[in-house]
N, C-alpha and C. Protein backbone atom coordinates (compact mmCIF):
# COMPACT_ATOMS: atom_id res chain seq x y z
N UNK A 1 61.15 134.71 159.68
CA UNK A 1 60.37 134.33 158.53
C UNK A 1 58.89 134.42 158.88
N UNK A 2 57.60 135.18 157.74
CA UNK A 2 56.42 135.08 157.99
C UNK A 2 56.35 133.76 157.38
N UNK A 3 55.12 133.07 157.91
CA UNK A 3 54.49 132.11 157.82
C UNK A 3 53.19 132.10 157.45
N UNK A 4 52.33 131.61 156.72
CA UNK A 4 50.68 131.50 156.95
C UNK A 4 50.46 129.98 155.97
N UNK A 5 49.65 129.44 157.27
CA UNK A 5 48.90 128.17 156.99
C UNK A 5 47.43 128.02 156.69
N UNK A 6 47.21 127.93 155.44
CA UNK A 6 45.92 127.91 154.91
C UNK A 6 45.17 126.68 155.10
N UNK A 7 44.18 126.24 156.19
CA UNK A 7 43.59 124.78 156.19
C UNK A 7 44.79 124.05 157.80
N UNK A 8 43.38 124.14 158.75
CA UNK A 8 43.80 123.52 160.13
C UNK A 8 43.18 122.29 160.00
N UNK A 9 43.11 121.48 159.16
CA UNK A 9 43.07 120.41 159.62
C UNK A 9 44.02 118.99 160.42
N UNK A 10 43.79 117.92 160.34
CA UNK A 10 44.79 117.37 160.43
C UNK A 10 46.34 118.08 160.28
N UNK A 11 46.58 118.06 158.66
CA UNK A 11 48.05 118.37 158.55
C UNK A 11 48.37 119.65 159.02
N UNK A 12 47.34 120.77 158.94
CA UNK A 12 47.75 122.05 158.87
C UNK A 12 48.04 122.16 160.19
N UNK A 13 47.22 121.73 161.32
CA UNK A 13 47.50 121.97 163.08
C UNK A 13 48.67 121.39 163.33
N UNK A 14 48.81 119.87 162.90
CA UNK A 14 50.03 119.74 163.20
C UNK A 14 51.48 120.09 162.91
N UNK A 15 51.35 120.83 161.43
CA UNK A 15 52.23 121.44 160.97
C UNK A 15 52.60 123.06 161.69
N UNK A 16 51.67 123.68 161.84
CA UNK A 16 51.13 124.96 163.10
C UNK A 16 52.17 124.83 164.21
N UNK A 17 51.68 123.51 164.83
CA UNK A 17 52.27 122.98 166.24
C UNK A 17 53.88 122.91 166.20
N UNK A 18 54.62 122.26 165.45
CA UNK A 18 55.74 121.86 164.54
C UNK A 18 56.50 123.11 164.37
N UNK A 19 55.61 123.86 164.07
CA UNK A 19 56.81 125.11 163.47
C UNK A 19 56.91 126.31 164.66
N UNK A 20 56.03 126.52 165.19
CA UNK A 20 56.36 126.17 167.07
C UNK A 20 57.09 126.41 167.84
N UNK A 21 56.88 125.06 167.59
CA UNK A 21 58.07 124.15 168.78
C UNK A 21 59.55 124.10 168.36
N UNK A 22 59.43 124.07 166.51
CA UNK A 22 61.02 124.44 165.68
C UNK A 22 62.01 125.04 166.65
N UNK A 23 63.11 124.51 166.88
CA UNK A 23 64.46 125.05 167.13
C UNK A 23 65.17 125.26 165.75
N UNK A 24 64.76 124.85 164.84
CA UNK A 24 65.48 124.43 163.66
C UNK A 24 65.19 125.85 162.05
N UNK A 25 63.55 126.21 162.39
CA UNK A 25 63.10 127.54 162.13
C UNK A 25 62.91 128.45 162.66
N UNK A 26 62.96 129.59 162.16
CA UNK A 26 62.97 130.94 162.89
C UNK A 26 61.92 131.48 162.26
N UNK A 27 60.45 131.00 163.01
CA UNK A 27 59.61 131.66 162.46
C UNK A 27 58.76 132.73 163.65
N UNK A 28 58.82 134.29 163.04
CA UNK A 28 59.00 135.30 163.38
C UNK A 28 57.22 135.76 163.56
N UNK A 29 56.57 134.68 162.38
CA UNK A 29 54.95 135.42 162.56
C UNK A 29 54.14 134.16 161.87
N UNK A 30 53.47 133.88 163.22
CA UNK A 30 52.83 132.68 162.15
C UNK A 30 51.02 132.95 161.60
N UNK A 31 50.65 133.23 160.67
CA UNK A 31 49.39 133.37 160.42
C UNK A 31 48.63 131.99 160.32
N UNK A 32 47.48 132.00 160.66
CA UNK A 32 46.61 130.59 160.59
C UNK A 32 45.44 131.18 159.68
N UNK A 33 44.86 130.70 159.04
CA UNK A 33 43.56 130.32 158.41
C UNK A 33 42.62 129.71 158.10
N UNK A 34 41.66 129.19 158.58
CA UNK A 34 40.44 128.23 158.28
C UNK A 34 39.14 128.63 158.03
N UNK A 35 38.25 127.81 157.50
CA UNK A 35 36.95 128.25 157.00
C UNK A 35 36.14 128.12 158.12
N UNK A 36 36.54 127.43 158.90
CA UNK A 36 36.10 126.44 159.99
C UNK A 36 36.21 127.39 161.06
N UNK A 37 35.39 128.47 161.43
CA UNK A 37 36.33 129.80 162.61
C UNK A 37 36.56 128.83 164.02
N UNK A 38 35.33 128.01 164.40
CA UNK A 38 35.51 127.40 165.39
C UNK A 38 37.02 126.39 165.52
N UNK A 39 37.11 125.81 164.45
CA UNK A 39 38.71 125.22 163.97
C UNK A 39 40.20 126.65 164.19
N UNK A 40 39.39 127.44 163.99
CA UNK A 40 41.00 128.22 163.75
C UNK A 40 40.56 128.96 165.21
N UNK A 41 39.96 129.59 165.93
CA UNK A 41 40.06 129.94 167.16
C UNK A 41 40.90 128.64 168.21
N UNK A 42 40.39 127.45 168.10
CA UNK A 42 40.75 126.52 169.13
C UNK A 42 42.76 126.29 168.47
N UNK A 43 42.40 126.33 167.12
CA UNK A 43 43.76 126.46 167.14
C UNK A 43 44.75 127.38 167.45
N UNK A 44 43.95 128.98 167.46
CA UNK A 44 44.96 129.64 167.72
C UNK A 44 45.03 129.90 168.96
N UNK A 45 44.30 129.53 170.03
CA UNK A 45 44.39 129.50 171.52
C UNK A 45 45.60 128.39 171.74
N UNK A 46 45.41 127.17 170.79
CA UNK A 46 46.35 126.21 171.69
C UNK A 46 47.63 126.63 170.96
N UNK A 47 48.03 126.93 169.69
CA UNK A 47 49.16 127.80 169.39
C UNK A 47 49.94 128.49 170.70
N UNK A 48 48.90 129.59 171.30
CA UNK A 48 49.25 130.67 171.81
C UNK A 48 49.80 129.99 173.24
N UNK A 49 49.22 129.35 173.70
CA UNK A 49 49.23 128.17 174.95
C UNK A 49 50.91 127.21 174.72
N UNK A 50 50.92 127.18 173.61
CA UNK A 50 52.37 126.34 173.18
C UNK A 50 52.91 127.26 173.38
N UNK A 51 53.17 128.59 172.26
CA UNK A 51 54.09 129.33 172.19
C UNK A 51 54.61 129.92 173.84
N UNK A 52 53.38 130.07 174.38
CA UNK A 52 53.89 130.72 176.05
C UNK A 52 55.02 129.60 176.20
N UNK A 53 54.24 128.59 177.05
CA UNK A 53 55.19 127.33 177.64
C UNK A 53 56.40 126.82 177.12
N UNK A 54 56.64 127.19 176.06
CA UNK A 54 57.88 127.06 175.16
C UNK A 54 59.04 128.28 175.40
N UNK A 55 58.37 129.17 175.64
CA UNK A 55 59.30 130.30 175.70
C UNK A 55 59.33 130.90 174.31
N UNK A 56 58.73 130.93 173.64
CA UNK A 56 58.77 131.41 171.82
C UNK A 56 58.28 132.78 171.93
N UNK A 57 58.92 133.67 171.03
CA UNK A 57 58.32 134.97 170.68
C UNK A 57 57.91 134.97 169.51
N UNK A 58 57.24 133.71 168.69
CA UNK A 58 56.40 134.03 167.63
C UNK A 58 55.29 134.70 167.50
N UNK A 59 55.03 135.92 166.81
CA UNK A 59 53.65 136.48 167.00
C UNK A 59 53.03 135.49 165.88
N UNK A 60 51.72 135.19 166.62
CA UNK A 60 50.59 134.53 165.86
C UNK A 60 49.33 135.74 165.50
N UNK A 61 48.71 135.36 164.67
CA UNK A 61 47.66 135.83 164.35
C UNK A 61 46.75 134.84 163.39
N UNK A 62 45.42 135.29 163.41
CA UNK A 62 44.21 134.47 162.79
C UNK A 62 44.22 135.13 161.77
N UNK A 63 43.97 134.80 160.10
CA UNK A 63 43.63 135.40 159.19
C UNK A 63 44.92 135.22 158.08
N UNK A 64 44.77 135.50 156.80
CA UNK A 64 46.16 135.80 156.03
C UNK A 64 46.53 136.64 155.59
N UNK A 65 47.72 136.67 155.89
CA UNK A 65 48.60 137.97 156.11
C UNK A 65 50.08 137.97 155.28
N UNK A 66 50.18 139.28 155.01
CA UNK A 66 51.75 139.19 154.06
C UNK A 66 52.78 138.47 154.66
N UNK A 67 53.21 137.43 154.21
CA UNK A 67 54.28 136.12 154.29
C UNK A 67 55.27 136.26 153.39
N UNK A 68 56.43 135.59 153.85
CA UNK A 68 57.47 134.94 153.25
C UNK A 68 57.22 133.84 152.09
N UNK A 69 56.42 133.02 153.00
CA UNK A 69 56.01 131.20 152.60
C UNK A 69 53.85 131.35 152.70
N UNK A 70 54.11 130.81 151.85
CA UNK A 70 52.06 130.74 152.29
C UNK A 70 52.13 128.66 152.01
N UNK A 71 50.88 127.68 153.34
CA UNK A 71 51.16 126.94 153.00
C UNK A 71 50.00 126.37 152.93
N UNK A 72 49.88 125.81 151.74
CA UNK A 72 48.14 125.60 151.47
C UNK A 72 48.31 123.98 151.99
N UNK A 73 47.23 123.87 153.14
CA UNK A 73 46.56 122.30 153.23
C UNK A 73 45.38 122.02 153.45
N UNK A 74 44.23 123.07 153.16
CA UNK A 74 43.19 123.09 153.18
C UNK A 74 42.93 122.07 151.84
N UNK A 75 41.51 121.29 151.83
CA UNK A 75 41.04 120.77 151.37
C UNK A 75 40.35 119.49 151.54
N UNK A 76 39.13 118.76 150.48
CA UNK A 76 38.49 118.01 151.20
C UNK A 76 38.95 116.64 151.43
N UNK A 77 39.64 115.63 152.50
CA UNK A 77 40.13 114.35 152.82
C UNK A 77 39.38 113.31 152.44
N UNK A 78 39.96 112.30 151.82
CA UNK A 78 39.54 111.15 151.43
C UNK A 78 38.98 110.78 152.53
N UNK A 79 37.80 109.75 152.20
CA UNK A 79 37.09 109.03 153.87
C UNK A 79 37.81 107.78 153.97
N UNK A 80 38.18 107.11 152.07
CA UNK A 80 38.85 106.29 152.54
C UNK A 80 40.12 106.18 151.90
N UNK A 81 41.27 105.03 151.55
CA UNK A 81 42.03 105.34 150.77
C UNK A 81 41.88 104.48 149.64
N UNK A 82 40.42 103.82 149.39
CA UNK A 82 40.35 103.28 148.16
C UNK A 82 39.16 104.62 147.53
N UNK A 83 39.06 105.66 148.24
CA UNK A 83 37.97 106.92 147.15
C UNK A 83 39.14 107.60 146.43
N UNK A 84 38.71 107.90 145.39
CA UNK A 84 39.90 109.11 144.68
C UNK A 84 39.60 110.33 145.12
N UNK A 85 40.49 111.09 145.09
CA UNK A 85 40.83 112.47 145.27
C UNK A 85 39.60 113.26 144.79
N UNK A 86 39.16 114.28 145.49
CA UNK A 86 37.87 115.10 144.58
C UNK A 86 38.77 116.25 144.11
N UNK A 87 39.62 115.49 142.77
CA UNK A 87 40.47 116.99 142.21
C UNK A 87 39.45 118.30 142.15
N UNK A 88 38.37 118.11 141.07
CA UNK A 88 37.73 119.56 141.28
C UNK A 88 37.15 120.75 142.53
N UNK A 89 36.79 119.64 143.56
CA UNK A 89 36.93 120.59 145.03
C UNK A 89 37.94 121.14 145.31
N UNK A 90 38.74 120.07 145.15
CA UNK A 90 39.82 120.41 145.94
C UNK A 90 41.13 121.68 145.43
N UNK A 91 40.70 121.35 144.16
CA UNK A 91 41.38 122.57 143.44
C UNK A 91 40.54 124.22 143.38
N UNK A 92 39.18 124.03 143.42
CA UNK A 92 38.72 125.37 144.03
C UNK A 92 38.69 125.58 145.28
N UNK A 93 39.45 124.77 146.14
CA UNK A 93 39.46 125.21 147.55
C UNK A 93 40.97 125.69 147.31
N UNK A 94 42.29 125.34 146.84
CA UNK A 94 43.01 125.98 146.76
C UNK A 94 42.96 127.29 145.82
N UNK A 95 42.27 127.37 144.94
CA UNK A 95 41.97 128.89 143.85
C UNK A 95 41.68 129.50 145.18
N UNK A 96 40.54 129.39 145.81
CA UNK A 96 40.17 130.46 146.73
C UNK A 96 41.33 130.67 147.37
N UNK A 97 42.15 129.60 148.53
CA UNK A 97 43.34 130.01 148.96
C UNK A 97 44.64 131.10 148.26
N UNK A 98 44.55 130.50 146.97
CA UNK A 98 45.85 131.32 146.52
C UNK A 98 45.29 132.49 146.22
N UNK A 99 44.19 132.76 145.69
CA UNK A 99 43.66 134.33 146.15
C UNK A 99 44.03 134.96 147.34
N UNK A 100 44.32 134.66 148.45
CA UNK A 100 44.90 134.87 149.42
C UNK A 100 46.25 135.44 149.83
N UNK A 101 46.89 135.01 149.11
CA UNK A 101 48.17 135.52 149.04
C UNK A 101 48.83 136.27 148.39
N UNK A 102 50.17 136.80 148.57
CA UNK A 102 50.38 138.00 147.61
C UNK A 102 51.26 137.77 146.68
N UNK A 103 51.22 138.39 145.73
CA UNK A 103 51.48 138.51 144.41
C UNK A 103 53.45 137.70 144.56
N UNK A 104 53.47 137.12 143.84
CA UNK A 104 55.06 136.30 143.20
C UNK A 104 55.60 136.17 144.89
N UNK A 105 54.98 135.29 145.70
CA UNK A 105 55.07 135.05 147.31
C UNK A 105 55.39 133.25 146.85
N UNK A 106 56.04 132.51 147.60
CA UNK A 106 56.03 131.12 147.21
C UNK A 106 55.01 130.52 148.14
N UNK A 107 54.46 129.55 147.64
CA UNK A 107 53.59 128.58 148.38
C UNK A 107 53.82 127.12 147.75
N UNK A 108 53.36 126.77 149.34
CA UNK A 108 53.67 125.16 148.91
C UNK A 108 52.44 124.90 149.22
N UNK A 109 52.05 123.51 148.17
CA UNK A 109 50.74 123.00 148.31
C UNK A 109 50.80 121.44 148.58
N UNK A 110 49.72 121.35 149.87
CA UNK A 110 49.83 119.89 150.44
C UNK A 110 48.58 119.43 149.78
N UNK A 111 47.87 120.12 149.67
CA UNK A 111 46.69 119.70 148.96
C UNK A 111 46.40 118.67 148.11
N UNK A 112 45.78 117.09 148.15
CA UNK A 112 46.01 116.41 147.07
C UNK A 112 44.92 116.73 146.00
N UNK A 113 44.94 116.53 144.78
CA UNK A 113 46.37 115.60 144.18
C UNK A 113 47.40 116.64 144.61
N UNK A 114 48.51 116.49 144.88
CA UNK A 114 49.21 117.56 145.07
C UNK A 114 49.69 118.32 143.63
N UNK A 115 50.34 116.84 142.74
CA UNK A 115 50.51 116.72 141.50
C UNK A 115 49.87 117.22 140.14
N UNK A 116 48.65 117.08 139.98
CA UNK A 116 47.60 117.54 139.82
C UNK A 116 47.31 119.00 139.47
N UNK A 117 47.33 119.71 140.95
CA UNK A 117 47.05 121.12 141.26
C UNK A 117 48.11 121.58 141.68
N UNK A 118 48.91 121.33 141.78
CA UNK A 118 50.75 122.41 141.09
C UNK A 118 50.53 122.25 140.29
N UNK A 119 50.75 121.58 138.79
CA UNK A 119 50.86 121.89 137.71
C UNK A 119 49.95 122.86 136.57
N UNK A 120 48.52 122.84 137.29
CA UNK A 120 47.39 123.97 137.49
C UNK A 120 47.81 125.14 137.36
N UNK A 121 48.54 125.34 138.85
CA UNK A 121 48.75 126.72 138.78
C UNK A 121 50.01 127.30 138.11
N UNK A 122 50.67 126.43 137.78
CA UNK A 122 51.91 126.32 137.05
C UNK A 122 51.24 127.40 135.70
N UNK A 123 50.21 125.92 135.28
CA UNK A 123 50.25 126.71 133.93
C UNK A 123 49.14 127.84 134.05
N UNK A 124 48.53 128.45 135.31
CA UNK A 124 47.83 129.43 135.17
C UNK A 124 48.88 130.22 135.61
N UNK A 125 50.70 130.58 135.58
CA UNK A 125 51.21 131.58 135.72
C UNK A 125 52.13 131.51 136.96
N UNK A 126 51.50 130.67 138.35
CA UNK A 126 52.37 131.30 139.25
C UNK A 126 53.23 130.18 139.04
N UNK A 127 54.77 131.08 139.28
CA UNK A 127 55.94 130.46 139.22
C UNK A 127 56.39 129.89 140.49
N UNK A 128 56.03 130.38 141.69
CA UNK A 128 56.70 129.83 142.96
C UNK A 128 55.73 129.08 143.49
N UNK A 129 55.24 127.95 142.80
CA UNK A 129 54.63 126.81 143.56
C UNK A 129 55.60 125.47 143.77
N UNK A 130 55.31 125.39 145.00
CA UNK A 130 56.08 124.28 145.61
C UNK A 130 55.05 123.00 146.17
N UNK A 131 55.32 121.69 145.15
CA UNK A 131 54.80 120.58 145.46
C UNK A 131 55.23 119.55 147.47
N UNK A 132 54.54 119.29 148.20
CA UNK A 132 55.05 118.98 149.41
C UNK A 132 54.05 117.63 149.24
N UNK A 133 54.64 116.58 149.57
CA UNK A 133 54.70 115.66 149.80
C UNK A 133 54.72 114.20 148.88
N UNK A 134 55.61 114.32 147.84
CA UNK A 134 56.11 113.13 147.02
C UNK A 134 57.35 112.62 147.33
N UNK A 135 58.01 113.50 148.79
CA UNK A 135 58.90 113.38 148.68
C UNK A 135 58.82 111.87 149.98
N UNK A 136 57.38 111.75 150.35
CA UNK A 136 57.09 111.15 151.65
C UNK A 136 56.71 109.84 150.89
N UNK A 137 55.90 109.85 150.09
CA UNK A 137 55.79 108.69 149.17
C UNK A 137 56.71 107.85 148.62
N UNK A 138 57.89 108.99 148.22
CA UNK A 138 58.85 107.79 147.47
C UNK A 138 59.86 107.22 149.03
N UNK A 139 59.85 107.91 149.78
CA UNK A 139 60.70 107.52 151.34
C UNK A 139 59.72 106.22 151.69
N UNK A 140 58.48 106.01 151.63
CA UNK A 140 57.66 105.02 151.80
C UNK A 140 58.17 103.95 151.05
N UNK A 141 57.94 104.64 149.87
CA UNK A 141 58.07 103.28 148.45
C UNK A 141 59.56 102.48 149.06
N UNK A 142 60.75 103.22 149.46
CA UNK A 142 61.64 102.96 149.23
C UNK A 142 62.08 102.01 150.94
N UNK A 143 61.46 102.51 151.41
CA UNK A 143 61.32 101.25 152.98
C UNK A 143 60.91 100.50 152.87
N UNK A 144 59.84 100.19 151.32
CA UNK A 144 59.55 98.83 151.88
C UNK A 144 59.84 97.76 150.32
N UNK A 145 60.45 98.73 149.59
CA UNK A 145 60.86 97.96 148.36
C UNK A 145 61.23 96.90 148.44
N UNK A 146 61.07 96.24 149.57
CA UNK A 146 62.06 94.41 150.08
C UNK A 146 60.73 94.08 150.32
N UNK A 147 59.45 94.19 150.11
CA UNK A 147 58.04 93.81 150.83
C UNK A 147 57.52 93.93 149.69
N UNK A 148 56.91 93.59 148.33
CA UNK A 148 56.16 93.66 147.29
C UNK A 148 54.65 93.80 148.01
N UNK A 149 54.21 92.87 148.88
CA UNK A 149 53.11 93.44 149.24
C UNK A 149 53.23 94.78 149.90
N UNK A 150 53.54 95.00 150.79
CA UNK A 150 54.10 96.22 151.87
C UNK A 150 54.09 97.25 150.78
N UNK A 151 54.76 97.42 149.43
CA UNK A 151 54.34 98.31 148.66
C UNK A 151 53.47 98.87 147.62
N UNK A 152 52.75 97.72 147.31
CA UNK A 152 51.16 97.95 146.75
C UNK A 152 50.37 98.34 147.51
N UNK A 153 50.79 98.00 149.19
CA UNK A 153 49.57 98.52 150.14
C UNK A 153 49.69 100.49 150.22
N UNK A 154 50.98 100.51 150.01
CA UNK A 154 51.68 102.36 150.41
C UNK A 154 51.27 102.85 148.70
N UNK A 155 51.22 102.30 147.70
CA UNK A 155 50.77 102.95 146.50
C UNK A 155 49.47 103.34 146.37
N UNK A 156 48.24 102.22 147.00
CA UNK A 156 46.90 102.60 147.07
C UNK A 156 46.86 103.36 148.16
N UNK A 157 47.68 103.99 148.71
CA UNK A 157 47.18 104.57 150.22
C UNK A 157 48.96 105.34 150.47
N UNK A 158 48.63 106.23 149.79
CA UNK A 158 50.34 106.69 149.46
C UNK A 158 50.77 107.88 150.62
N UNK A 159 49.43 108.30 151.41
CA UNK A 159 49.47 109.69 152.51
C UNK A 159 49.47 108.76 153.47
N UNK A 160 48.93 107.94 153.90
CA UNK A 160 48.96 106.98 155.00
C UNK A 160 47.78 107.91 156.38
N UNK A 161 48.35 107.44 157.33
CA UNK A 161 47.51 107.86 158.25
C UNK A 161 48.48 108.80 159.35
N UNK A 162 49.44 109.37 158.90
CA UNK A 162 50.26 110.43 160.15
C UNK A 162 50.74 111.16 159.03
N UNK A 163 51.41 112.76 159.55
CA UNK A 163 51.54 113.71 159.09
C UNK A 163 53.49 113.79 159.05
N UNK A 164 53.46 113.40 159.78
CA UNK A 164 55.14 113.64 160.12
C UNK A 164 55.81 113.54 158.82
N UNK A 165 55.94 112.86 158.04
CA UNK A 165 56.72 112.86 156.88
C UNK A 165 56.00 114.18 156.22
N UNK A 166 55.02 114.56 156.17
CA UNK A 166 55.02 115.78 155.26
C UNK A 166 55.28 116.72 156.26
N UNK A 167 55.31 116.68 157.38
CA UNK A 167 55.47 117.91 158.45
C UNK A 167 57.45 118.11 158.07
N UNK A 168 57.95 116.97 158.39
CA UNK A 168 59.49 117.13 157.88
C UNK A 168 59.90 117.26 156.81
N UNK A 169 58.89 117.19 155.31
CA UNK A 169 59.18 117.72 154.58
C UNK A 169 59.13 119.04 153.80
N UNK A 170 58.15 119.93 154.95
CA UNK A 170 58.30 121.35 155.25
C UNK A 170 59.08 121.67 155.98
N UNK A 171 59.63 121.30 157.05
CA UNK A 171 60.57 122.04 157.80
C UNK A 171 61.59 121.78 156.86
N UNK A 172 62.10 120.92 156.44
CA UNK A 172 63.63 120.82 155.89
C UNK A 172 63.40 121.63 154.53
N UNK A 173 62.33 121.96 153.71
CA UNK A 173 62.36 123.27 152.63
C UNK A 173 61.90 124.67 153.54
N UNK A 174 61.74 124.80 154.51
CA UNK A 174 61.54 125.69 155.09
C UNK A 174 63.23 126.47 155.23
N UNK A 175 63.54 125.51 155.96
CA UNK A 175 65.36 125.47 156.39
C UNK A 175 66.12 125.54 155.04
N UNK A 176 65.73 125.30 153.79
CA UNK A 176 66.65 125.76 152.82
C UNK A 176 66.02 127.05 152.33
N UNK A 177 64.49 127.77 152.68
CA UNK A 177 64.62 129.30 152.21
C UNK A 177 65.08 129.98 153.66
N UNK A 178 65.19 129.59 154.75
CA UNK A 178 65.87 130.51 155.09
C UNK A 178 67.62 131.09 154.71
N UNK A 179 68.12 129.92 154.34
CA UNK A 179 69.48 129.71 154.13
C UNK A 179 69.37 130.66 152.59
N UNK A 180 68.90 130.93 151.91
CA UNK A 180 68.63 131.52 150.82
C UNK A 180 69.00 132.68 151.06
């Protein structure tokens, strides 16, 4: 499977790293992308540094490139989790991204709102957008549904501060298009 990750930040490196190290995906080419060149060089050195020591024959490359999956997580991060979302940045930072990719290709967008900007591009036409990470929110909501406080705190602050739940909720839709 091609791969390309649009936006090394936080989620995107660690998601990078993740798919990797995957025993679980078979990913065949992983493309990286950032605006940030100094961000996407250091990432694609330590990529390349994993992939050796691992034993992986993923070819990596910098830039975006014809994919299977394109996975947008570029965009600008809350400083805190009581600021709202800057939907309008953040949705022309994904326009520019999905310019990027090729024509009726699926992408998933981590980008918040996530909600928001899928339904955007929904109704500007593309059909294979894939929303990633509500599925981490309601797994939240639902751990602590015995805690009324514990879950007003995960509603104002619904991404939290680690990636792993949205990192596993790409691999496990990753693992159902390969099975496709």
């Amino acid at each position: 499977m091609k791969i390309s990750i649009l936006g090394l930040g936080n989620v995107g490196s660690v998601l990078a790293s993740h798919l990797i190290a995957s025993d679980r995906i078979c990913v065949d080419e992983l493309n990286i992308y950032d605006v940030n060149k100094k961000t996407l060089r250091g990432n694609y050195y330590d990529l390349l540094d994993m992939r050796d020591v691992l034993g992986k024959g993923t070819r990596i490359r910098t830039g975006v490139h014809e994919s299977d999956v394109y996975i947008i997580t570029a965009g600008k991060p809350r400083k805190s989790s009581k600021e709202e979302w800057n939907y309008p940045k953040n949705l022309q930072i994904v326009l520019n991204c999905v310019s990027k990719c090729g024509n009726n290709s699926k992408i998933m967008i981590i980008t918040n709102p996530v909600e928001r900007i899928t339904n955007f591009l929904k109704r500007m036409g593309y059909k294979n957008v894939i929303p990633v990470g509500k599925y981490l929110d309601a797994a939240r909501f639902l751990r602590t549904r015995n805690d009324p406080e514990k879950v007003a705190v995960q509603i104002l602050d619904s991404k939290g501060y680690t990636n792993f739940g949205v990192v596993a909720e790409v691999l496990k839709r990753l693992e159902a298009e390969e099975g496709t």
